[in-house]
Protein backbone atom coordinates (compact mmCIF):
# COMPACT_ATOMS: atom_id res chain seq x y z
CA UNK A 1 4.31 136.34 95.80
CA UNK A 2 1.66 137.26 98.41
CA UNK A 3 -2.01 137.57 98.30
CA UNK A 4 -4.21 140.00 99.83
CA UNK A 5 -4.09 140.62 103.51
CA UNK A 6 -7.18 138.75 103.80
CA UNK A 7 -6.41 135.71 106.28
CA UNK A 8 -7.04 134.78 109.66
CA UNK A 9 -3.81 133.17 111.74
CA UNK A 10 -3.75 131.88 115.14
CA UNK A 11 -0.41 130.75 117.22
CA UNK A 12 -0.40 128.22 120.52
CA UNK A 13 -0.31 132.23 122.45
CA UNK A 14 -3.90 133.32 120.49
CA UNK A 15 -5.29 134.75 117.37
CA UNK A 16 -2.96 137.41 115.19
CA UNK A 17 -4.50 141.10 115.56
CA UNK A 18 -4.78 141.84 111.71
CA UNK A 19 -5.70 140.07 108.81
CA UNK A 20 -2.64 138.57 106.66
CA UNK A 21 -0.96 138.29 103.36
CA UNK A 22 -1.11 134.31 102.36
CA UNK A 23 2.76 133.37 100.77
CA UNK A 24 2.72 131.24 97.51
CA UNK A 25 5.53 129.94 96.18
CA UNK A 26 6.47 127.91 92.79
CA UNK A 27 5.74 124.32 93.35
CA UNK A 28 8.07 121.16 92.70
CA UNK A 29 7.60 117.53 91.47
CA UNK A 30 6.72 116.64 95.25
CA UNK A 31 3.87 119.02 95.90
CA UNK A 32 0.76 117.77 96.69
CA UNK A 33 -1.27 118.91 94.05
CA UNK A 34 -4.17 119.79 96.86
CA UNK A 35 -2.19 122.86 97.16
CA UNK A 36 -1.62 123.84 93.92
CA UNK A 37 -3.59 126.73 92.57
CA UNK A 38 -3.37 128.82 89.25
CA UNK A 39 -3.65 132.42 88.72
CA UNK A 40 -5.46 134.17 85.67
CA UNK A 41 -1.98 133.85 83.66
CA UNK A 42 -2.40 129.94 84.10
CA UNK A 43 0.89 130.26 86.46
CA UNK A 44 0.66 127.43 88.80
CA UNK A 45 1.54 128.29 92.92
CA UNK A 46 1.43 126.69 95.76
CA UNK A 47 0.09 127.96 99.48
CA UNK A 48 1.73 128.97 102.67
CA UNK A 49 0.32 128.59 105.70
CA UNK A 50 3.01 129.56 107.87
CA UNK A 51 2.86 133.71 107.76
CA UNK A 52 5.49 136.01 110.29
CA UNK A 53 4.00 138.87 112.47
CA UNK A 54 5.95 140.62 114.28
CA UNK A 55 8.00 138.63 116.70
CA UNK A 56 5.44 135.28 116.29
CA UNK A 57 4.44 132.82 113.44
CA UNK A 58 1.31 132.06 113.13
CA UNK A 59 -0.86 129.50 110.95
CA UNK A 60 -3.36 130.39 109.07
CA UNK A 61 -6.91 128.94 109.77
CA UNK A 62 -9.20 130.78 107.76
CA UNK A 63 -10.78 133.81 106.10
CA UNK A 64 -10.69 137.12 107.68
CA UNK A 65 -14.25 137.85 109.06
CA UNK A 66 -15.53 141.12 107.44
């Protein structure tokens, strides 16, 4: 599932140009439970931080400023 495009990312070459989507994913025994978060149907997910654009992979750091 992915959020929103509403997510700032940055790579070791400089900020990506558009806000992104953040990827969660179903989480296992081993997840840290820091990461776990639950949507309105109580279905628990886990972040990504690691997003594609284009040719680069970024991180994401923040919130998209407005």
């Amino acid at each position: 599932m992915l959020t929103a495009r509403a997510f700032h990312a940055e790579c070791p070459f400089g900020e990506c140009p558009v806000p992104v989507a953040m990827p969660l994913h179903r989480p296992t025994e081993r997840t840290d439970s820091r990461l776990i978060v639950v949507d309105d149907q109580m279905t628990r997910w886990v972040m990504g931080f690691n997003v594609q654009h284009g040719q680069c992979s970024y991180r994401i750091t923040d919130f998209y400023p407005m």
